[in-house]
PDB file of N, CA and C in Angstrom:
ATOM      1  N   UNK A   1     100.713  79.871 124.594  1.00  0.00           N
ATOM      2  CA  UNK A   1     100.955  80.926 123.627  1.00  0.00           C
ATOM      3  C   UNK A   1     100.911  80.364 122.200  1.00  0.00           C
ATOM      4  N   UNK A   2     101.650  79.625 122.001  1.00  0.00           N
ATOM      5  CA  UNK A   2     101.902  78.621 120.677  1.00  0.00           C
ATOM      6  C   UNK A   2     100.110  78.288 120.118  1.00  0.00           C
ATOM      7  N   UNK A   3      98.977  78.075 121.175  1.00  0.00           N
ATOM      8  CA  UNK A   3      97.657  77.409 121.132  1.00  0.00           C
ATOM      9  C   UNK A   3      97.222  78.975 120.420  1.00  0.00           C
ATOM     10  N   UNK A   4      97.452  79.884 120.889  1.00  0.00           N
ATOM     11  CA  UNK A   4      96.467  81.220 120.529  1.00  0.00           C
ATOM     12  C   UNK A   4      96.810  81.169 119.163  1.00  0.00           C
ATOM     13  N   UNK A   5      98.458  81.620 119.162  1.00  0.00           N
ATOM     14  CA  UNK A   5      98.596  81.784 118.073  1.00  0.00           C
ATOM     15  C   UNK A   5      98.425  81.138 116.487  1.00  0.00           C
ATOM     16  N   UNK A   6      98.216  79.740 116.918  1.00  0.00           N
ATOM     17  CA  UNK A   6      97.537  78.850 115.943  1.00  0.00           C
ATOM     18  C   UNK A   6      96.219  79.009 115.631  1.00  0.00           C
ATOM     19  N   UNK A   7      95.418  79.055 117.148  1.00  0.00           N
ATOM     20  CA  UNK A   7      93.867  79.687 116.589  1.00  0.00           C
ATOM     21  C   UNK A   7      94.150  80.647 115.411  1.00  0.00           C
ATOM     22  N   UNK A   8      95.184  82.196 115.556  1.00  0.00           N
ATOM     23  CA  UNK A   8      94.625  83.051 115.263  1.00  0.00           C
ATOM     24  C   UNK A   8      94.870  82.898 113.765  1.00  0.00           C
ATOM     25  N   UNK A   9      96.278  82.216 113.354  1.00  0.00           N
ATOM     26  CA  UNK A   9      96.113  81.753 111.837  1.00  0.00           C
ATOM     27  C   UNK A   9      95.247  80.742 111.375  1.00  0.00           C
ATOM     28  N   UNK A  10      94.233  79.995 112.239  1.00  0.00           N
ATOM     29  CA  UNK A  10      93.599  79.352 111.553  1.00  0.00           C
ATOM     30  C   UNK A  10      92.107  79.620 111.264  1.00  0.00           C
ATOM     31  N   UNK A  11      91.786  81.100 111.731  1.00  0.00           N
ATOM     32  CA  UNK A  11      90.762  81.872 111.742  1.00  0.00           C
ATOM     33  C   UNK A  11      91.530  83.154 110.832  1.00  0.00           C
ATOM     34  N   UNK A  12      92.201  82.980 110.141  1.00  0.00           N
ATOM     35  CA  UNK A  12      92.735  84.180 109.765  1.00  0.00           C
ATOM     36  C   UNK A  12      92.728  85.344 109.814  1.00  0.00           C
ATOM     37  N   UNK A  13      93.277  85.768 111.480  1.00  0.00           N
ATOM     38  CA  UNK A  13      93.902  87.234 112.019  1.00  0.00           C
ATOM     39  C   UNK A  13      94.461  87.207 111.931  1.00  0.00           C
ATOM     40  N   UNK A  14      95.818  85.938 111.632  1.00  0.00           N
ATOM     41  CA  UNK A  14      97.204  85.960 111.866  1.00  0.00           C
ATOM     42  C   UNK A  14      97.734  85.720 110.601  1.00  0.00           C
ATOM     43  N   UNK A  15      97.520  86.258 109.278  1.00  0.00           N
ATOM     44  CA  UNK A  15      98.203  85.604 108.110  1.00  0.00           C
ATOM     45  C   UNK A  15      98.802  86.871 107.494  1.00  0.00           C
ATOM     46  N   UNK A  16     100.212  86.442 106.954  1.00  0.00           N
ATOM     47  CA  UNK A  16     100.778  87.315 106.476  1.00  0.00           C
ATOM     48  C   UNK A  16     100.442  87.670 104.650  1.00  0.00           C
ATOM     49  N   UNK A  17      99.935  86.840 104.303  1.00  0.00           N
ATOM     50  CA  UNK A  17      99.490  87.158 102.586  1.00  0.00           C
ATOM     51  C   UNK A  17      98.398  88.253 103.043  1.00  0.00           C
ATOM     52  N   UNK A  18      97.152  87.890 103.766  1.00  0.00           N
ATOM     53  CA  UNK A  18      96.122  89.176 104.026  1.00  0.00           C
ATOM     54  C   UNK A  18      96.679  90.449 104.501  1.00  0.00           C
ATOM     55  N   UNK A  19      97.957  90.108 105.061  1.00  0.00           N
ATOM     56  CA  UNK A  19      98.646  91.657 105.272  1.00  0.00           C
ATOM     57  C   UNK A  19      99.214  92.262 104.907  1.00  0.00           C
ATOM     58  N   UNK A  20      99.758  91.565 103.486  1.00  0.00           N
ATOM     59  CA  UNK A  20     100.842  91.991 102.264  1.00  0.00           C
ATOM     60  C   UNK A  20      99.564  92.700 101.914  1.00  0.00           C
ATOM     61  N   UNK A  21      98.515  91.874 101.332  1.00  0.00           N
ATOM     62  CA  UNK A  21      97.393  92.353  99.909  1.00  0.00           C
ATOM     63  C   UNK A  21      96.842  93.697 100.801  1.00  0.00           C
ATOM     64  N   UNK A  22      96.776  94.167 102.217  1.00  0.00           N
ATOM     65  CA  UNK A  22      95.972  94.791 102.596  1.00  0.00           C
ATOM     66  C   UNK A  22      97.265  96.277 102.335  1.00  0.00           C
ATOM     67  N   UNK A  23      98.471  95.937 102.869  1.00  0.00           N
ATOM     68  CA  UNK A  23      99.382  96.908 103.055  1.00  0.00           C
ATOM     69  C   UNK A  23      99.757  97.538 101.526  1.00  0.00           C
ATOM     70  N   UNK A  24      99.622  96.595 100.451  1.00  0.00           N
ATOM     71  CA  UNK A  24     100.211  97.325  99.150  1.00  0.00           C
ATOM     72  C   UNK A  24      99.100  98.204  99.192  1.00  0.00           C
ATOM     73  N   UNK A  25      97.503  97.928  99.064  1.00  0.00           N
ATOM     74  CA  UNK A  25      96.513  98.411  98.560  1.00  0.00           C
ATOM     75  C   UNK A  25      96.260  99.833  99.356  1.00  0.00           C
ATOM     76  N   UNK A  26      96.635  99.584 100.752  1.00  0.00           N
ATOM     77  CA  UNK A  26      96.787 101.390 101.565  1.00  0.00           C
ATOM     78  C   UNK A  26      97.926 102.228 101.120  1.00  0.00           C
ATOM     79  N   UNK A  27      99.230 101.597 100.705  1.00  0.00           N
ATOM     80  CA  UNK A  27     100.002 102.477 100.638  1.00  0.00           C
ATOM     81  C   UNK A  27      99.937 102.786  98.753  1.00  0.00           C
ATOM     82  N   UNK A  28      99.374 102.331  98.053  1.00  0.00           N
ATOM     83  CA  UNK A  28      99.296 102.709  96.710  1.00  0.00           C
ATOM     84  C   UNK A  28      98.340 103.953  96.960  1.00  0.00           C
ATOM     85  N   UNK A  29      96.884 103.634  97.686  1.00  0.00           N
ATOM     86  CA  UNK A  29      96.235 104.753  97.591  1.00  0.00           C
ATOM     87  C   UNK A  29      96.476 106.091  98.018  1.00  0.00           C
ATOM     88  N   UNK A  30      97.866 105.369  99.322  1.00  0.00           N
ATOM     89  CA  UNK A  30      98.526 106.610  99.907  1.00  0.00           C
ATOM     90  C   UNK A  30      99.596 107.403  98.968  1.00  0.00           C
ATOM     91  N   UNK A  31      99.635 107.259  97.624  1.00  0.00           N
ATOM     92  CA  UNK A  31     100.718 107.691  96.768  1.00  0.00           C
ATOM     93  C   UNK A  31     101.862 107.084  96.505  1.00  0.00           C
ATOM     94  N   UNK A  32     102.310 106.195  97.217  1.00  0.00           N
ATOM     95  CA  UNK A  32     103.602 105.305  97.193  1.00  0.00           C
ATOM     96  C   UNK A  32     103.582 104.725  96.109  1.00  0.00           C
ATOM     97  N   UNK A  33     105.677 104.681  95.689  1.00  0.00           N
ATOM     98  CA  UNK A  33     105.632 103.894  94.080  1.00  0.00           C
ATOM     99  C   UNK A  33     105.949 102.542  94.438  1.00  0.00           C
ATOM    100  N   UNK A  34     105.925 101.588  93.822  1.00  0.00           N
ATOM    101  CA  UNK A  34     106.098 100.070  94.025  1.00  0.00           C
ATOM    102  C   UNK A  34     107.778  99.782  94.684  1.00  0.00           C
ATOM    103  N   UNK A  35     108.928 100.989  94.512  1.00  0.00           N
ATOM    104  CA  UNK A  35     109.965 100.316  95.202  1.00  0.00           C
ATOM    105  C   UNK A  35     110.061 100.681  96.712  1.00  0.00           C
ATOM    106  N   UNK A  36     109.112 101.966  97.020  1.00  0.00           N
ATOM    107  CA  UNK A  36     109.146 102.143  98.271  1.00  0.00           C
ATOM    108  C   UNK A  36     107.952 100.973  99.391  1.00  0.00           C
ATOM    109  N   UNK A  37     106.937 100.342  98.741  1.00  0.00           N
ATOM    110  CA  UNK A  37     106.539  99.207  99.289  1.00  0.00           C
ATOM    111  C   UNK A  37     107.334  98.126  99.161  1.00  0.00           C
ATOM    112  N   UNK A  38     107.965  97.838  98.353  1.00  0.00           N
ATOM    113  CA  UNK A  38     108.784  96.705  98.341  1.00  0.00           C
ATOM    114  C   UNK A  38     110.032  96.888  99.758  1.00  0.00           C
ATOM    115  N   UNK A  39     110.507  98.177  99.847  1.00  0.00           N
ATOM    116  CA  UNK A  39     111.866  98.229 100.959  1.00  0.00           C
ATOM    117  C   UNK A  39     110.974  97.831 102.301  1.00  0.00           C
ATOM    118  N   UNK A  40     109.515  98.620 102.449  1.00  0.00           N
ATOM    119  CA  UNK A  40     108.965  98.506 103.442  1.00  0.00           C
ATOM    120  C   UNK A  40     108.478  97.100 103.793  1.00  0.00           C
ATOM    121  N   UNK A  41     108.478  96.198 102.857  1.00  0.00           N
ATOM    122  CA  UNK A  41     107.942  95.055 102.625  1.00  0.00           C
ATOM    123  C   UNK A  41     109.262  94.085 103.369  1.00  0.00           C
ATOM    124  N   UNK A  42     110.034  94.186 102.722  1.00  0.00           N
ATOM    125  CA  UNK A  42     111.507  93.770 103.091  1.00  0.00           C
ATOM    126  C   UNK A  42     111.727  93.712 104.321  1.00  0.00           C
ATOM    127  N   UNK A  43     111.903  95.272 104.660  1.00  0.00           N
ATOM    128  CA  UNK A  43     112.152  95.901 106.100  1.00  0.00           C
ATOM    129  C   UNK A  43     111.280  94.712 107.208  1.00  0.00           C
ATOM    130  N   UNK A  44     110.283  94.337 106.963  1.00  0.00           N
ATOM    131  CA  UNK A  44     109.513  93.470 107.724  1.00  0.00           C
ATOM    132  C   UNK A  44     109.861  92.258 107.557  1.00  0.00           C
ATOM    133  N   UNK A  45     110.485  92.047 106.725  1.00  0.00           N
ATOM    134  CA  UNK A  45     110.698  90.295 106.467  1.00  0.00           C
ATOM    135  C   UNK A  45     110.009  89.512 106.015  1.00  0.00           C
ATOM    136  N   UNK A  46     108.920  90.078 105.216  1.00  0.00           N
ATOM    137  CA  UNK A  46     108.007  89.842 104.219  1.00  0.00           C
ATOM    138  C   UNK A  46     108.518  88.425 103.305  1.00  0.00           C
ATOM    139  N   UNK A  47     108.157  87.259 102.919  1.00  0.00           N
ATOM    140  CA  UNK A  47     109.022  87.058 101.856  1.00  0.00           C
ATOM    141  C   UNK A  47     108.330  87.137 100.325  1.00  0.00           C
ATOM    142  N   UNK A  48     109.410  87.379 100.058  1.00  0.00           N
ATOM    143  CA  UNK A  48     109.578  88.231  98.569  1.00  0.00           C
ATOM    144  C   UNK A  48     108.594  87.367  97.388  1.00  0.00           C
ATOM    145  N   UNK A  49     108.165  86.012  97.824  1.00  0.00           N
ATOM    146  CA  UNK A  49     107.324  86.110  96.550  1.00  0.00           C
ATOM    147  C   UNK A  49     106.076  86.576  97.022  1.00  0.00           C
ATOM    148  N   UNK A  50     105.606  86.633  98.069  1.00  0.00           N
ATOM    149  CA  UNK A  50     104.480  87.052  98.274  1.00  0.00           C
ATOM    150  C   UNK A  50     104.229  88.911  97.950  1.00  0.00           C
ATOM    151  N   UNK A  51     105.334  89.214  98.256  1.00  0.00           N
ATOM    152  CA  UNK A  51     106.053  91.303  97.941  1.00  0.00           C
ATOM    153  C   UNK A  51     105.685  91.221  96.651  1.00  0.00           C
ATOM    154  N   UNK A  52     106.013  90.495  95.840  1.00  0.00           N
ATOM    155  CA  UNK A  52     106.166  90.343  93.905  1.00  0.00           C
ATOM    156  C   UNK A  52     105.063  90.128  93.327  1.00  0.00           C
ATOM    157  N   UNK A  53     104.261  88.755  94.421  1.00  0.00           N
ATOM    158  CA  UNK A  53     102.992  88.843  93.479  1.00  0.00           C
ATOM    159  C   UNK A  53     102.107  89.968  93.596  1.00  0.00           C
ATOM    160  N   UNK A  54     101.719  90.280  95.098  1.00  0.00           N
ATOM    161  CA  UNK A  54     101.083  91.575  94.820  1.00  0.00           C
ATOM    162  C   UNK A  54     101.216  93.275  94.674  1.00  0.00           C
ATOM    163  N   UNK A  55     102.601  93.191  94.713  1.00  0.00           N
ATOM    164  CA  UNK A  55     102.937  94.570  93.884  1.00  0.00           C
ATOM    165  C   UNK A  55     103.008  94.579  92.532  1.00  0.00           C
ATOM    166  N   UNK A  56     102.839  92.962  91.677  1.00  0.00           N
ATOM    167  CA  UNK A  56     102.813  92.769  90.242  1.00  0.00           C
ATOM    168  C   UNK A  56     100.817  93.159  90.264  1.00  0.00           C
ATOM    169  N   UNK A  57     100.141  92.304  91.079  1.00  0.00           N
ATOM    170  CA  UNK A  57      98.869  92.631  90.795  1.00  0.00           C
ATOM    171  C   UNK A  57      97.692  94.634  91.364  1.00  0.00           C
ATOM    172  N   UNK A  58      99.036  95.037  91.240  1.00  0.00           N
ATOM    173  CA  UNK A  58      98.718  96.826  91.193  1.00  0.00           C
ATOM    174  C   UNK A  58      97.749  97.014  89.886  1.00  0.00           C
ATOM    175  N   UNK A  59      96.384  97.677  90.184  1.00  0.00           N
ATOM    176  CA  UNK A  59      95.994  98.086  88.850  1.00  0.00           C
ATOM    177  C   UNK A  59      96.708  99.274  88.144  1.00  0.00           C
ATOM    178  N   UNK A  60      97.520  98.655  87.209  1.00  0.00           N
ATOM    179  CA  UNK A  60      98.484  99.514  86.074  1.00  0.00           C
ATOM    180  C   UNK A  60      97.528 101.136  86.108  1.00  0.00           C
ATOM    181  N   UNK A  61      96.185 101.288  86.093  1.00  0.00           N
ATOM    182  CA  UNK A  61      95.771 102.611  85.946  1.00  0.00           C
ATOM    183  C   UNK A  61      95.861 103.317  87.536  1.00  0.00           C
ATOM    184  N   UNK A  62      95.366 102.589  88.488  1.00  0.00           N
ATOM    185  CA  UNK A  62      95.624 103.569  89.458  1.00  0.00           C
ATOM    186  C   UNK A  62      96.857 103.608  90.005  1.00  0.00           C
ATOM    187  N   UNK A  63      97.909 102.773  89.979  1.00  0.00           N
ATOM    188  CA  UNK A  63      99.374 103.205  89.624  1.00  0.00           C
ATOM    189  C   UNK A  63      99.840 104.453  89.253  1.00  0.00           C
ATOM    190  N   UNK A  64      99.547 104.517  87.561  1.00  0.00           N
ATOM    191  CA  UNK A  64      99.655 106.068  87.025  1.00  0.00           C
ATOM    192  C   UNK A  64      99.333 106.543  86.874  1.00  0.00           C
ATOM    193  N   UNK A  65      97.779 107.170  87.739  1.00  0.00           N
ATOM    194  CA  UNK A  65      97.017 108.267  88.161  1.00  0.00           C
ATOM    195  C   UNK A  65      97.495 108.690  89.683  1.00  0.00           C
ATOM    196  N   UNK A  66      97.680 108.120  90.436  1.00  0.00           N
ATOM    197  CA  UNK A  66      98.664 108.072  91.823  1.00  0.00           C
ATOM    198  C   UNK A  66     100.040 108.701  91.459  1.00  0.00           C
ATOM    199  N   UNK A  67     100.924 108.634  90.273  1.00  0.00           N
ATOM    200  CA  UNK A  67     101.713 109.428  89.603  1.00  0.00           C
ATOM    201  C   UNK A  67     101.158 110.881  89.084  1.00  0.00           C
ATOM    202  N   UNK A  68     100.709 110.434  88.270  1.00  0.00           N
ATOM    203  CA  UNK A  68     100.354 111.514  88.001  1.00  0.00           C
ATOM    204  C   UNK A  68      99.525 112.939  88.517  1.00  0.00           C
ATOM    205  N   UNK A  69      98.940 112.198  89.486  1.00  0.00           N
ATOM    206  CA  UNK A  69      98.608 113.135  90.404  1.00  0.00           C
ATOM    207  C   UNK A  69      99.671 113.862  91.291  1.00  0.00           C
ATOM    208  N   UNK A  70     100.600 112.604  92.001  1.00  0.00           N
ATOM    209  CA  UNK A  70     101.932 113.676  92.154  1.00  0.00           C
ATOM    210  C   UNK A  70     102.488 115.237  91.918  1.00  0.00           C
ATOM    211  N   UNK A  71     102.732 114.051  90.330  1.00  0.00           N
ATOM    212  CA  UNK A  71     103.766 115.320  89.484  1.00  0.00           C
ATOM    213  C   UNK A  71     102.636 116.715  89.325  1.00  0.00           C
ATOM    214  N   UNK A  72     101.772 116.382  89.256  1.00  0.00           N
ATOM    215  CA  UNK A  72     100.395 117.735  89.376  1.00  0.00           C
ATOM    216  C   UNK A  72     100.673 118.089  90.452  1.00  0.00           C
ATOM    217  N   UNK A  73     100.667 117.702  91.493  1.00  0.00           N
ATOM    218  CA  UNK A  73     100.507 118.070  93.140  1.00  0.00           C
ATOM    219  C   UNK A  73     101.644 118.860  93.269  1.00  0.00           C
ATOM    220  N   UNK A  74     103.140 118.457  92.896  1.00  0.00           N
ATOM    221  CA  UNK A  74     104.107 119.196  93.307  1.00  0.00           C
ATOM    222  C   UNK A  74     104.286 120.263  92.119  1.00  0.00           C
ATOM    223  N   UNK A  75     104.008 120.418  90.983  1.00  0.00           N
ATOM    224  CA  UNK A  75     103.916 121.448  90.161  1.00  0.00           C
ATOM    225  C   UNK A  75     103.427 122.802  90.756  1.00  0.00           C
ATOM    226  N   UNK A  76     101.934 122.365  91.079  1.00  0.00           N
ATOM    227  CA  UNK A  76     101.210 123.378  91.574  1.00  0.00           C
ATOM    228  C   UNK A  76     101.949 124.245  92.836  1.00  0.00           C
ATOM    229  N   UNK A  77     102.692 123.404  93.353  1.00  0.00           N
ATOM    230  CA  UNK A  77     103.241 123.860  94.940  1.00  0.00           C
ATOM    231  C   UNK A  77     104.460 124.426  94.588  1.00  0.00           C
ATOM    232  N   UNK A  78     104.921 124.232  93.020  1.00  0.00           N
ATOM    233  CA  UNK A  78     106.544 124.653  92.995  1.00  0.00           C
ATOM    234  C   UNK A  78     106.077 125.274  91.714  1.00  0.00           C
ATOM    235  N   UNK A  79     105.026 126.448  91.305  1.00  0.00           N
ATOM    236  CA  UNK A  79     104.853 127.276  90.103  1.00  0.00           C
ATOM    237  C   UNK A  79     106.369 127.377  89.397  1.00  0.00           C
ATOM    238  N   UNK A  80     107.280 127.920  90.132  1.00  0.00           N
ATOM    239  CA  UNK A  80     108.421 128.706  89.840  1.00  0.00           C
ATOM    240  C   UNK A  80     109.748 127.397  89.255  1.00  0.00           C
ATOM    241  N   UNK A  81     109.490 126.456  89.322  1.00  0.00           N
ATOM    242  CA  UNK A  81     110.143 124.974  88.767  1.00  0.00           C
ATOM    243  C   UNK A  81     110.117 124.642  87.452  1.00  0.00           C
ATOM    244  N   UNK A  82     111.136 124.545  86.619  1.00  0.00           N
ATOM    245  CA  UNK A  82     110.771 123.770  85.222  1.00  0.00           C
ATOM    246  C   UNK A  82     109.810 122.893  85.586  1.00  0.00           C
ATOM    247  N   UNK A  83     108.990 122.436  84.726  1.00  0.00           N
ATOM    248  CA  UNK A  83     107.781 121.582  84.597  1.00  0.00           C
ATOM    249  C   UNK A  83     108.819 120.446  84.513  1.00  0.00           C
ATOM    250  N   UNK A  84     110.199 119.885  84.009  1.00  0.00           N
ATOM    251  CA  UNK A  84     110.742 118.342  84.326  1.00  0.00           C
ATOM    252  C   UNK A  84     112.560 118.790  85.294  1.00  0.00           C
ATOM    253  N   UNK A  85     111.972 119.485  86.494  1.00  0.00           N
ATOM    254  CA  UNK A  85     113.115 119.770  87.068  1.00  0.00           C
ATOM    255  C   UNK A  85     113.737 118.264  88.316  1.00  0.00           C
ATOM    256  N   UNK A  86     115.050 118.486  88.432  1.00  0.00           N
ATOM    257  CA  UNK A  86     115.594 117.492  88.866  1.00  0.00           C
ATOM    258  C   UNK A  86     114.997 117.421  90.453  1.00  0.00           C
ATOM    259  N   UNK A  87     114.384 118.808  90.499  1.00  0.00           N
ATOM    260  CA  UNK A  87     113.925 118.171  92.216  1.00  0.00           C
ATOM    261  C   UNK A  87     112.727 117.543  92.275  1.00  0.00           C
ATOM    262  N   UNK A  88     112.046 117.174  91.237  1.00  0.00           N
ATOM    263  CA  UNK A  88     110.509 116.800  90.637  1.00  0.00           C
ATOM    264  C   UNK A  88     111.073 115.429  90.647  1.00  0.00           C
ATOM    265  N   UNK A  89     111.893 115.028  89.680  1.00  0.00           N
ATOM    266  CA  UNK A  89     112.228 113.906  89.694  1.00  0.00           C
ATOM    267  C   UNK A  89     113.083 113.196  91.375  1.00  0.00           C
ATOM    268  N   UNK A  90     113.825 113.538  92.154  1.00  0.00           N
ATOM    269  CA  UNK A  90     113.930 113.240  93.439  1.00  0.00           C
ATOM    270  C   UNK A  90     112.708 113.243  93.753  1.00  0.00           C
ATOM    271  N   UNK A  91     111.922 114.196  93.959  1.00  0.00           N
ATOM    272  CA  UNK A  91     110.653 113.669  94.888  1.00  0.00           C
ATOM    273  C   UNK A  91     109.691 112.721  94.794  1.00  0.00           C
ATOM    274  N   UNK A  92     109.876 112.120  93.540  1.00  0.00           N
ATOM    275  CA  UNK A  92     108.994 111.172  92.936  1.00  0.00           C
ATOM    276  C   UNK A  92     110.125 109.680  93.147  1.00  0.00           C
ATOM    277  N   UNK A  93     111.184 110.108  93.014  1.00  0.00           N
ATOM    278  CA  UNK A  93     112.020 109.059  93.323  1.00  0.00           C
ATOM    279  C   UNK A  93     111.972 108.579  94.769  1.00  0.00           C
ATOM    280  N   UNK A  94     111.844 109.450  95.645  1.00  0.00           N
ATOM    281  CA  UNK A  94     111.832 109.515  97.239  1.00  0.00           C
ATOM    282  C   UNK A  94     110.578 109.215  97.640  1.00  0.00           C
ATOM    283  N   UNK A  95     109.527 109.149  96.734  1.00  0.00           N
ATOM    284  CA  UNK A  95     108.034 108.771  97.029  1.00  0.00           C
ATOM    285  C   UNK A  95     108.386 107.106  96.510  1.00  0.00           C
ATOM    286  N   UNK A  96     108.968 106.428  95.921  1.00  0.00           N
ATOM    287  CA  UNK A  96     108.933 105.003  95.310  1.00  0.00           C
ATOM    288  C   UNK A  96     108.485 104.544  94.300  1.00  0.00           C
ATOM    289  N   UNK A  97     108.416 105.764  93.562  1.00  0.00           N
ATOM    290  CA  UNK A  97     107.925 105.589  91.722  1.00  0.00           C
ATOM    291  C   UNK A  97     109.649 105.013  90.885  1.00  0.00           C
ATOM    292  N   UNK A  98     109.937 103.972  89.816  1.00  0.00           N
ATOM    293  CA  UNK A  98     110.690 104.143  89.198  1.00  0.00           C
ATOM    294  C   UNK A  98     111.282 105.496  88.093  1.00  0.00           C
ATOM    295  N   UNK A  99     112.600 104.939  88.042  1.00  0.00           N
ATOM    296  CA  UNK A  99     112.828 106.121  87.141  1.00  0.00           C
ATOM    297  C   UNK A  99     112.631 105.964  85.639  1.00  0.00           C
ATOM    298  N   UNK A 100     112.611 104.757  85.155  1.00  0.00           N
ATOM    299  CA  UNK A 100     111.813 104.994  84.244  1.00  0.00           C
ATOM    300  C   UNK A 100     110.239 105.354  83.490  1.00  0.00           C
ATOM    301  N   UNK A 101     109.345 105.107  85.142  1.00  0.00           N
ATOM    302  CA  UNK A 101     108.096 105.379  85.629  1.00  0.00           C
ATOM    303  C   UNK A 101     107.804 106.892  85.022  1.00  0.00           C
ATOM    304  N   UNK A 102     109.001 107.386  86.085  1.00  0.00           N
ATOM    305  CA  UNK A 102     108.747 108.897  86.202  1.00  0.00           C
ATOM    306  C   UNK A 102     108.959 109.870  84.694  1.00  0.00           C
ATOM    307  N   UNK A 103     110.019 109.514  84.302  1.00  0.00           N
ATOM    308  CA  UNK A 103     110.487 109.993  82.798  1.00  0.00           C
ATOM    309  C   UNK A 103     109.561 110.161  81.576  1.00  0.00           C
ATOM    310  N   UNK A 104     108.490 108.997  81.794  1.00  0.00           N
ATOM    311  CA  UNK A 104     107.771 108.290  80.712  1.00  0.00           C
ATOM    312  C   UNK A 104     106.385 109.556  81.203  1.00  0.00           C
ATOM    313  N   UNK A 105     106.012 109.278  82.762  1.00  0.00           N
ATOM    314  CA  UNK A 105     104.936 110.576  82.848  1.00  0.00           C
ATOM    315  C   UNK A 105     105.370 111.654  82.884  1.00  0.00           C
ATOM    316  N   UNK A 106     106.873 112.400  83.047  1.00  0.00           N
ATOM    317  CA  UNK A 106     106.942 113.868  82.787  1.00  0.00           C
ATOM    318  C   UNK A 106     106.700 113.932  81.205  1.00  0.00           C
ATOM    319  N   UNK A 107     107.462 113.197  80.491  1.00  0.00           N
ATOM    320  CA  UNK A 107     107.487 113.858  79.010  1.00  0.00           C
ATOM    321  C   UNK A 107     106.245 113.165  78.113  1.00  0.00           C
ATOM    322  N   UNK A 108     105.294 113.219  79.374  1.00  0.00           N
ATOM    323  CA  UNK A 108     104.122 112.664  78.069  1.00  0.00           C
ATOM    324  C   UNK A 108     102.790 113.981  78.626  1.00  0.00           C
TER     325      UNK A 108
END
């Protein structure tokens, strides 16, 4: 067992950096904010500098177009909502965007 599993990191199927860089990059496109990959990151036992470097190397624009598409997305679905209502902000909080993230794209 010990023999496979060495093959498979030394052919790299078995490495955990290719599965950090692969997992931020699906769940950003999937809408997720950087603290909800980080818990999920955790949750696995990830270690944390490898979580840091590549949730630091997020392209800053599709970051906050992935926001901003959000706060569009749930607008449209909640017409009847202040445009910066507190359940806008939970849901963006509950998606893994910061709160200072979120503040900065409602009032701009």
């Amino acid at each position: 067992m010990e023999t496979i599993i060495a093959h498979l990191r030394e052919n790299r199927f078995l490495n955990e950096e290719r599965y950090v860089e692969m997992f931020v990059r699906g769940k950003v496109q999937a809408g997720w904010g950087v603290q909800k990959i980080v818990a999920a990151l955790r949750a696995k036992y990830i270690p944390a500098e490898l979580v840091n470097r590549y949730c630091a190397a997020i392209p800053e624009e599709d970051y906050e177009e992935k926001l901003r598409s959000a706060i569009e997305k749930w607008r449209r679905t909640h017409p009847d909502e202040a445009p910066n209502s507190p359940k806008l902000v939970r849901h963006l909080l509950s998606k893994g965007f910061g709160m200072e993230e979120i503040m900065k794209a409602i009032n701009s």
